[in-house]
Protein backbone atom coordinates (compact mmCIF):
# COMPACT_ATOMS: atom_id res chain seq x y z
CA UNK A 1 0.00 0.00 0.00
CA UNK A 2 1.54 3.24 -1.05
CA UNK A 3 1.93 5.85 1.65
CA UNK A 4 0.24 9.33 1.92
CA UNK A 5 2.20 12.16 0.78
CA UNK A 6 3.55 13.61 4.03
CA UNK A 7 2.01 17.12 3.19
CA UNK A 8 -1.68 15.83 2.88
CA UNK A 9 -0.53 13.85 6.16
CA UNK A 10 0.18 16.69 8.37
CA UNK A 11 -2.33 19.04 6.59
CA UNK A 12 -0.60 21.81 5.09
CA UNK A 13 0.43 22.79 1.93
CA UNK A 14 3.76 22.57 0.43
CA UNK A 15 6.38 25.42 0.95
CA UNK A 16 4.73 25.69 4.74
CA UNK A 17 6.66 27.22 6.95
CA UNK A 18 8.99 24.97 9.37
CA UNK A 19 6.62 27.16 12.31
CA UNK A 20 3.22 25.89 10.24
CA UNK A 21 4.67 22.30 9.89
CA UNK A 22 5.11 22.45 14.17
CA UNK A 23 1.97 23.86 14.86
CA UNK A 24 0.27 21.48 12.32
CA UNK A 25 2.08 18.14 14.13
CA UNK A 26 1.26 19.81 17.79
CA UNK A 27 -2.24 19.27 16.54
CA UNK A 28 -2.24 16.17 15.41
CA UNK A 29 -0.50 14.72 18.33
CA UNK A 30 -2.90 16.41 20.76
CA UNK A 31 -5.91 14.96 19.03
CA UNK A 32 -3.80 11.13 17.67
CA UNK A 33 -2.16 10.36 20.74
CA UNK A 34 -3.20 6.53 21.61
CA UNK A 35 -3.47 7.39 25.31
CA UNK A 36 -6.09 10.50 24.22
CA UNK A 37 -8.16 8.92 21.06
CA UNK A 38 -8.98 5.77 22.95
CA UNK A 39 -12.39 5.47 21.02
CA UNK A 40 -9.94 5.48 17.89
CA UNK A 41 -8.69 2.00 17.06
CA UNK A 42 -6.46 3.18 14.34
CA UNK A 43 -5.01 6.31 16.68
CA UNK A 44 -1.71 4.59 17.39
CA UNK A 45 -1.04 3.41 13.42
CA UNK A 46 -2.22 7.43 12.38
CA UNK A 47 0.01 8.85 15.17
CA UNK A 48 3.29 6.99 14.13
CA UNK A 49 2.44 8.27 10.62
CA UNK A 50 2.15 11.89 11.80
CA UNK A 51 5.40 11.06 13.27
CA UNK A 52 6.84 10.14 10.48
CA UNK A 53 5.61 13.07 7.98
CA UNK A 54 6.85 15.47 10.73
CA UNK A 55 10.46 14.02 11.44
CA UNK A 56 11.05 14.66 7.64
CA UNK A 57 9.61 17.50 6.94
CA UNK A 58 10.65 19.62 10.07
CA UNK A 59 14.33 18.58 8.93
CA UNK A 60 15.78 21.00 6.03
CA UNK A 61 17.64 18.95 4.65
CA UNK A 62 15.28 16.09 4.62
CA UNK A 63 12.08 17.98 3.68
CA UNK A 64 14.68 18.94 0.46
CA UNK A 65 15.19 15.48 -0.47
CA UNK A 66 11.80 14.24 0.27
CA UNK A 67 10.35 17.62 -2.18
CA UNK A 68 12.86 15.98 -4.96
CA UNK A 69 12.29 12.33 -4.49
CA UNK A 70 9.15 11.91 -2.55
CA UNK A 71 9.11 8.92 -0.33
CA UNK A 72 11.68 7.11 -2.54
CA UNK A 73 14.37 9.34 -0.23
CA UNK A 74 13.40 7.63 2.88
CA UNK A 75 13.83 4.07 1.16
CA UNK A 76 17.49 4.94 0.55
CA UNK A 77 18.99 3.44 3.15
CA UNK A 78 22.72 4.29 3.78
CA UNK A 79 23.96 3.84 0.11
CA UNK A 80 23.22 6.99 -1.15
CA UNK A 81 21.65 10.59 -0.18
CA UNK A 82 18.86 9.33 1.29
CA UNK A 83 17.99 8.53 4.69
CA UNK A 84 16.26 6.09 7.04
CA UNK A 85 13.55 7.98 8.88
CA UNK A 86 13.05 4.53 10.97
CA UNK A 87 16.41 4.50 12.12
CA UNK A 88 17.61 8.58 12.33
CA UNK A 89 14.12 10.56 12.90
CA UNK A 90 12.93 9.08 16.49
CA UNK A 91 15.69 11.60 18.20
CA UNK A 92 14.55 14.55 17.10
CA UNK A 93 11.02 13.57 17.91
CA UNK A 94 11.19 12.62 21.14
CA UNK A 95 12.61 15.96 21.73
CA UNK A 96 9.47 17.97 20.16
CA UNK A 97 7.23 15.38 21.91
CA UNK A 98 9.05 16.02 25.10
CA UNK A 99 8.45 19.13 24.73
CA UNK A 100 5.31 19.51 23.96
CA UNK A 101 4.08 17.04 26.66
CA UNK A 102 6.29 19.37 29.25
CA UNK A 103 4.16 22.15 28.41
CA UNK A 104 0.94 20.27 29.80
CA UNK A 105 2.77 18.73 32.60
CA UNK A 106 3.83 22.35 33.53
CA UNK A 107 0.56 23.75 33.35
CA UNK A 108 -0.99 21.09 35.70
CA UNK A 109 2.08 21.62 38.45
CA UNK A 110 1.48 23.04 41.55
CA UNK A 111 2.18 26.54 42.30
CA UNK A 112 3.74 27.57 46.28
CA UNK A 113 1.48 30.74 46.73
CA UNK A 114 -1.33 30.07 49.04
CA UNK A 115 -4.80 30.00 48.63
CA UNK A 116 -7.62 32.41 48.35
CA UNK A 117 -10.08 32.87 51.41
CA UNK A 118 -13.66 34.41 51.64
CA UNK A 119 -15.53 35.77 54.13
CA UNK A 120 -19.28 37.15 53.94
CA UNK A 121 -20.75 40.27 55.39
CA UNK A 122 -24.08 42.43 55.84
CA UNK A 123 -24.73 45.37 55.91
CA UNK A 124 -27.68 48.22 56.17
CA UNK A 125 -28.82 50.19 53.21
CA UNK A 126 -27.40 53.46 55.17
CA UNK A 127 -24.14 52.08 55.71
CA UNK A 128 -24.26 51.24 51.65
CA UNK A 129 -24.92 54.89 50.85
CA UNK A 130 -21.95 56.49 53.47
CA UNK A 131 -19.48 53.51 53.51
CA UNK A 132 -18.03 51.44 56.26
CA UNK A 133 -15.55 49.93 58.39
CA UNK A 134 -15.67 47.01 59.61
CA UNK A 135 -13.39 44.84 61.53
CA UNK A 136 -13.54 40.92 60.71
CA UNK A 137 -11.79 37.79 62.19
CA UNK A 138 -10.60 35.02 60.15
CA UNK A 139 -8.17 31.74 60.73
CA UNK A 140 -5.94 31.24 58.06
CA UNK A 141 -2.46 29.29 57.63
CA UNK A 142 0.39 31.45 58.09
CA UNK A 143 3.90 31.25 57.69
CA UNK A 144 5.19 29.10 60.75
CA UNK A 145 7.65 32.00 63.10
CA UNK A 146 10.04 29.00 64.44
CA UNK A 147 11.42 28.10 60.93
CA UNK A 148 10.05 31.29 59.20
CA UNK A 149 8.08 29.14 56.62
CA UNK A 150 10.80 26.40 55.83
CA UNK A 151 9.56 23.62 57.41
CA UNK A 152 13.12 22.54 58.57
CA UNK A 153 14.09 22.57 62.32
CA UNK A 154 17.50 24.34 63.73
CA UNK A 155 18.13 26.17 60.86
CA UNK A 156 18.63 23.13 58.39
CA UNK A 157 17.66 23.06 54.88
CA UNK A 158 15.61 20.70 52.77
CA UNK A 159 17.46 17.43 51.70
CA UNK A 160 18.06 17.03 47.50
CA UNK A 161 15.15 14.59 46.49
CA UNK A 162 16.80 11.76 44.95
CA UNK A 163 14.05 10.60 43.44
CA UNK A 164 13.74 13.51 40.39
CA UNK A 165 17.60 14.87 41.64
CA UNK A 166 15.84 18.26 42.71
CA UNK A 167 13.18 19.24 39.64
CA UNK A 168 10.34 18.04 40.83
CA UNK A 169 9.40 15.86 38.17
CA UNK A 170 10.40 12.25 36.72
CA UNK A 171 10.08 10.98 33.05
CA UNK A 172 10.13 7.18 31.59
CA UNK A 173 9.33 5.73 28.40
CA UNK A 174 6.96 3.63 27.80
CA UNK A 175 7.42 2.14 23.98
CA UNK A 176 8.32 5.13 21.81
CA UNK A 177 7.15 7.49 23.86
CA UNK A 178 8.22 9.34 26.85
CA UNK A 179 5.66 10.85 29.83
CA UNK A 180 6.70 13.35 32.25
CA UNK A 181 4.91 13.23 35.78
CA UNK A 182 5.48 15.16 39.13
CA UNK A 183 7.74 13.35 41.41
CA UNK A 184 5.21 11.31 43.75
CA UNK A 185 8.36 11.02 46.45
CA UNK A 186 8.57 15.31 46.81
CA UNK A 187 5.20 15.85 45.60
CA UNK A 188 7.22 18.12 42.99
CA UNK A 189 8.79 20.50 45.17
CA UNK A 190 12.32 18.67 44.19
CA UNK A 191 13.12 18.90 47.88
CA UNK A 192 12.58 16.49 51.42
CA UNK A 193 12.70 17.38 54.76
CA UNK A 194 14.35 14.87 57.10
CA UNK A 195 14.33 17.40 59.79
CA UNK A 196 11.16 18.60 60.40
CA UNK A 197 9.86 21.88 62.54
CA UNK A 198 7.69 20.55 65.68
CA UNK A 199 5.75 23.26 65.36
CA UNK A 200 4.69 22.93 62.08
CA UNK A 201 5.45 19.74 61.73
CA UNK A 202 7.48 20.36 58.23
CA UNK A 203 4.34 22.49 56.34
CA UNK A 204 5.71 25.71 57.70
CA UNK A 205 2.47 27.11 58.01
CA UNK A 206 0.22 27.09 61.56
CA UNK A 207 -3.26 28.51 61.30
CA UNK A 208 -3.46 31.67 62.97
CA UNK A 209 -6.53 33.80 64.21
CA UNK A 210 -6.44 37.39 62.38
CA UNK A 211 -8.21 40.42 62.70
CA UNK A 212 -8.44 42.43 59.19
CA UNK A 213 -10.09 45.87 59.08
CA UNK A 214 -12.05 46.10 55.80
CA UNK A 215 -13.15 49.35 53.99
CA UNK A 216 -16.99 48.54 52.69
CA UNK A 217 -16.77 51.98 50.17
CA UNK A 218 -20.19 54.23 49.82
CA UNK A 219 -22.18 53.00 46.90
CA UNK A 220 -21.39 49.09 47.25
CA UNK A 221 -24.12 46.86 46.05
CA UNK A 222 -25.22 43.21 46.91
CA UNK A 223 -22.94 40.45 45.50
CA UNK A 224 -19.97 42.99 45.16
CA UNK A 225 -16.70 41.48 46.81
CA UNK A 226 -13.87 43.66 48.11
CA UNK A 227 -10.10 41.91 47.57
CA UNK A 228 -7.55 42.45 50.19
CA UNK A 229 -4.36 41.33 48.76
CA UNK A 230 -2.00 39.39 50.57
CA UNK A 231 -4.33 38.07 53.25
CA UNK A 232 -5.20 34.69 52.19
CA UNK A 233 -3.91 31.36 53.02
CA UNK A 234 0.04 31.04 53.07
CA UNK A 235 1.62 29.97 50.71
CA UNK A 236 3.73 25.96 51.41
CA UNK A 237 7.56 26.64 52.45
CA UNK A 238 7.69 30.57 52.36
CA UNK A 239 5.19 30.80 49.37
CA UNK A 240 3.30 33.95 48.82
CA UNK A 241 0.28 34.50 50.32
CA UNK A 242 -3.54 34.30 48.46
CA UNK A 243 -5.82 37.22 48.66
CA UNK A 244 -9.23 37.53 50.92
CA UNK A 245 -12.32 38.41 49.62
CA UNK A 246 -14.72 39.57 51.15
CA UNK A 247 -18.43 39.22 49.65
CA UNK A 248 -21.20 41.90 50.50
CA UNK A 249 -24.54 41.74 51.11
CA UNK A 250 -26.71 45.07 51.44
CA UNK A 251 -29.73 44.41 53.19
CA UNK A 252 -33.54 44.71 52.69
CA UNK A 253 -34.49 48.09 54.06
CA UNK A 254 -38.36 49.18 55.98
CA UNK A 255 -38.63 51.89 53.56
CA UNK A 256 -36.55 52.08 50.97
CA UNK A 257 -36.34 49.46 48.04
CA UNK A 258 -33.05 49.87 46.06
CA UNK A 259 -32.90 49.62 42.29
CA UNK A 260 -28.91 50.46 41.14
CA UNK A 261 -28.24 53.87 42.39
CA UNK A 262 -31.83 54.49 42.68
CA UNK A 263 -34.46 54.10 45.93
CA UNK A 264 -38.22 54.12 45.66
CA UNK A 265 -40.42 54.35 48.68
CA UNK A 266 -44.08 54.51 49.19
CA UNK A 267 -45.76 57.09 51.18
CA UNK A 268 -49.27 56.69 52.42
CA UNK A 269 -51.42 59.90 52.15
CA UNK A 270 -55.03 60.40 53.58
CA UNK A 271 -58.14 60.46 51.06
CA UNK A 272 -58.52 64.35 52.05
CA UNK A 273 -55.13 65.31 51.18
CA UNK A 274 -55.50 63.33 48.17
CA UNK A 275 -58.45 65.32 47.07
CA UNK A 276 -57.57 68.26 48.31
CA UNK A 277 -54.06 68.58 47.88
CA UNK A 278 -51.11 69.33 50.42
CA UNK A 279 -48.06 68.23 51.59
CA UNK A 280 -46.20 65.27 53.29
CA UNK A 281 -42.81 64.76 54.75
CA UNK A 282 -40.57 62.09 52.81
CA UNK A 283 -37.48 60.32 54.62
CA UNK A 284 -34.52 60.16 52.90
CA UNK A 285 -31.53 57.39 53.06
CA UNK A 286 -29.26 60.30 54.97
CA UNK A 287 -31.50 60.85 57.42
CA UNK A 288 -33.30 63.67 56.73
CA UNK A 289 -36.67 64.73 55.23
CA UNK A 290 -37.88 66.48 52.34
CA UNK A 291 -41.50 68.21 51.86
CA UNK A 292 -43.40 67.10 48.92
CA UNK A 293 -46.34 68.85 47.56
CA UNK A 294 -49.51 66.76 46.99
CA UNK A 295 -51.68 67.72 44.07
CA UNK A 296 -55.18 67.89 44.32
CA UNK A 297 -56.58 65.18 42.56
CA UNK A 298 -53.75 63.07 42.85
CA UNK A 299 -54.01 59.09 42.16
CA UNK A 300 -52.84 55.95 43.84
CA UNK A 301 -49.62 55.31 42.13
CA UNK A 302 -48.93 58.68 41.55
CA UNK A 303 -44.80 58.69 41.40
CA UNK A 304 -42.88 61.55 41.79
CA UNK A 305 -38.91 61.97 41.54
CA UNK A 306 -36.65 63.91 44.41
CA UNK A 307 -33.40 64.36 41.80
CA UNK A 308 -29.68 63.28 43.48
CA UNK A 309 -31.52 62.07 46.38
CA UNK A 310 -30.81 58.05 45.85
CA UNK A 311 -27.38 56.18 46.03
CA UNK A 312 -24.37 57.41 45.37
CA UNK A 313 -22.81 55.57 42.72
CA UNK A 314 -19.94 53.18 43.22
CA UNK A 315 -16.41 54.90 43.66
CA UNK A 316 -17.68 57.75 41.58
CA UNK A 317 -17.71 61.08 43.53
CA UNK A 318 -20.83 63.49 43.46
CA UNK A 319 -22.73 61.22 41.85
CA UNK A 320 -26.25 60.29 43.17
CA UNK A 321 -29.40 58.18 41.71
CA UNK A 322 -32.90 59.65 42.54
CA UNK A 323 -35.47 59.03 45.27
CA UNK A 324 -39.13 57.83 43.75
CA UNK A 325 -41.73 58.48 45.22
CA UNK A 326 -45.28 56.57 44.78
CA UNK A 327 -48.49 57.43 46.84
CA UNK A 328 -50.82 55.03 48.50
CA UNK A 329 -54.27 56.77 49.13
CA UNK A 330 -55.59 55.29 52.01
CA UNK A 331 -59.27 54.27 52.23
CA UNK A 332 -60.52 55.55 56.10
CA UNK A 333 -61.62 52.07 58.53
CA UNK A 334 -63.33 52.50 61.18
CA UNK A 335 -65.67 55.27 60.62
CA UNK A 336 -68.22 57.11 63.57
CA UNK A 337 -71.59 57.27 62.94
CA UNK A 338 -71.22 61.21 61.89
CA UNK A 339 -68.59 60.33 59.31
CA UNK A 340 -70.32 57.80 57.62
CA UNK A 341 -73.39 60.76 57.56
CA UNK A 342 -70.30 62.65 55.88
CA UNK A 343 -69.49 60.67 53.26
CA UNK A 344 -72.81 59.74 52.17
CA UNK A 345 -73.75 62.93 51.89
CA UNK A 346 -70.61 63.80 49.35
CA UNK A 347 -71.87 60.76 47.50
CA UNK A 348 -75.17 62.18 47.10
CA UNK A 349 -73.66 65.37 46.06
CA UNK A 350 -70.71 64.26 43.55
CA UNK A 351 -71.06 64.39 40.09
CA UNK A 352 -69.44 62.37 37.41
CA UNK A 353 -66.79 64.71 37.34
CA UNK A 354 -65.53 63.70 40.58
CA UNK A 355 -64.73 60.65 39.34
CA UNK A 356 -63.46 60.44 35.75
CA UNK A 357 -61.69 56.52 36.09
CA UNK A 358 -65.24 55.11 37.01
CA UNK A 359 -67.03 57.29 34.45
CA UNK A 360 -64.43 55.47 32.12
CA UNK A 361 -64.76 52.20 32.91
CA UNK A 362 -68.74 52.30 33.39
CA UNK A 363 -68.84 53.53 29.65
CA UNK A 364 -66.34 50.56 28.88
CA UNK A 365 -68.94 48.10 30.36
CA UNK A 366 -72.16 49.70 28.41
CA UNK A 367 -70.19 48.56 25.32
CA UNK A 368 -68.77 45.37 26.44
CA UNK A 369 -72.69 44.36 27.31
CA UNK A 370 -73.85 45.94 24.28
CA UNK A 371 -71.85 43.75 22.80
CA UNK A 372 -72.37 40.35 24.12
CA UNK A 373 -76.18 40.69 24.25
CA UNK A 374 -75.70 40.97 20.57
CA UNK A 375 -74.04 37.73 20.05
């Protein structure tokens, strides 16, 4: 069976770059590689063949014999200018496959800074809109003060491990191939301590009780989180320490609801007033009030807006959202004898005009009866 041209094999086109011929095989191999493609019966057979393709072409002076004599150059043997990819291309694969293996293993390897803590708080709508301090206490793993963070006791310092000879990691081949690991006898730190710290017993971290002030700025919303660098968990042996975050909830307020930067609030006003017109007193979120002028006539639902006197935004000085205000008319309860006189009398008296919404809607239900009797 004749063999695919090594081109159509790797997937580019001819004159590729060396760059485009690497980037082509990385592929390959990712997506070939028999321990990967195990639903792939012919993965190992396909693999060796984008092996092959790539050990000639990535090679100058092989890609220039191959371009002139096509696979005919690799059948050469040692009697002429040809070659024996078999016998003189495994070398520099192994080192593009070691390689490119290395740069997985590396991502997967375990950093030495510490990790990240959190830490919920609440707080009330008025300490939202002028910021706050608070002081919090956490336990977290800190660098151990008898071996500052080595792990070693006396002063000593970590033994060599001879398992990987001090990189952390440990290859073997297996077949063709060769697989990099982390070194199960350090855990990849390329060091052992035979002298351990009592106190920590070799971690060099203890966990520590810490109080942290935290600045909660003006504005903050639910579900924000504030970072405080530098005061998470230690990190193992003198590794940096992760960051704290702390999460914020605002909570629900009597009066105020809170949309972004603005607040809405309703205000109960008498049926007189309503009518009538007037004035109530609003609260607002700093702790003062504002007068509000009731129009006569006014509605249920009525809203009305009090400019800058919401939220302030996040960060952002001078800023402010607006305070809405919607009116609840209130329907009297309980009325004396002499005030239910009262309002039956204004009943008798009023006049369509009084009441425009239900001289609406009773014209809406003439035609909606109209209707149906006609059907």
């Amino acid at each position: 069976m004749s063999k695919r041209d090594f081109y159509d094999v790797l997937g580019v086109p001819r004159g590729a770059s060396t760059e485009q011929i690497k980037q082509a095989y990385k592929a390959k191999a990712r997506i070939l590689h028999p321990d990967r493609a195990t639903d792939n019966p012919d993965a190992e057979a396909q693999f060796k063949e984008v092996n092959e393709a790539y050990t000639t072409l990535n090679d100058p002076q092989k890609k220039q014999l191959y371009d002139q004599f096509g696979h005919e150059a690799l059948n050469a043997g040692d009697g002429g200018q040809g070659f024996s990819a078999a016998a003189s291309g495994f070398g520099q694969f192994s080192d593009v496959f070691e390689s490119f293996f290395s740069d997985i293993m590396d991502r997967g390897q375990k950093t030495s800074r510490g990790g990240d803590l959190r830490y919920n708080i609440r707080i009330s709508l008025e300490e939202a809109f002028s910021g706050v301090k608070r002081s919090i206490e956490i336990a977290a793993g800190s660098h151990c003060t008898d071996c500052s963070g080595r792990g070693t006791a006396g002063g000593t310092s970590p033994a060599t491990c001879s398992a990987c000879g001090g990189s952390g990691r440990v290859r073997q081949h297996r077949g063709l191939f060769l697989y990099e690991t982390t070194c199960s006898a350090c855990g990849g730190n390329g060091t052992k301590i035979v002298n351990p710290c009592q106190t920590c017993s070799g971690s060099g971290r203890v966990v520590k009780k810490q109080r942290i002030a935290v600045e909660v700025p003006r504005g903050i919303e639910t579900k924000s989180r504030i970072r405080i660098p530098g005061r998470g968990e230690a990190g193992m042996r003198t590794g940096m320490h992760g960051d704290l975050f702390v999460f914020v909830t605002v909570e629900d307020h009597p009066v105020f609801h809170r949309d972004g930067r603005d607040l809405f609030c309703r205000v109960p006003v008498s049926m007189v007033t309503a009518a009538l017109g007037g004035h109530v007193e609003i609260p607002t979120i700093e702790g003062g009030r504002s007068k509000v002028k009731i129009h006569a006539g006014s509605q249920s639902g009525t809203r009305m807006r009090l400019a800058r006197k919401g939220m302030p935004a996040l960060r952002s000085a001078g800023q402010r959202g607006n305070l809405y205000v919607d009116l609840l008319v209130e329907t009297p309860v309980e009325l004396t004898a002499r005030q239910v006189e009262l309002l039956q009398e204004f009943e008798q008296a009023g006049v369509q005009a009084n009441n425009p919404r239900s001289r609406g809607f009773t014209d809406k239900l003439k035609g909606f009866w109209g209707h149906s009797h006609k059907t």
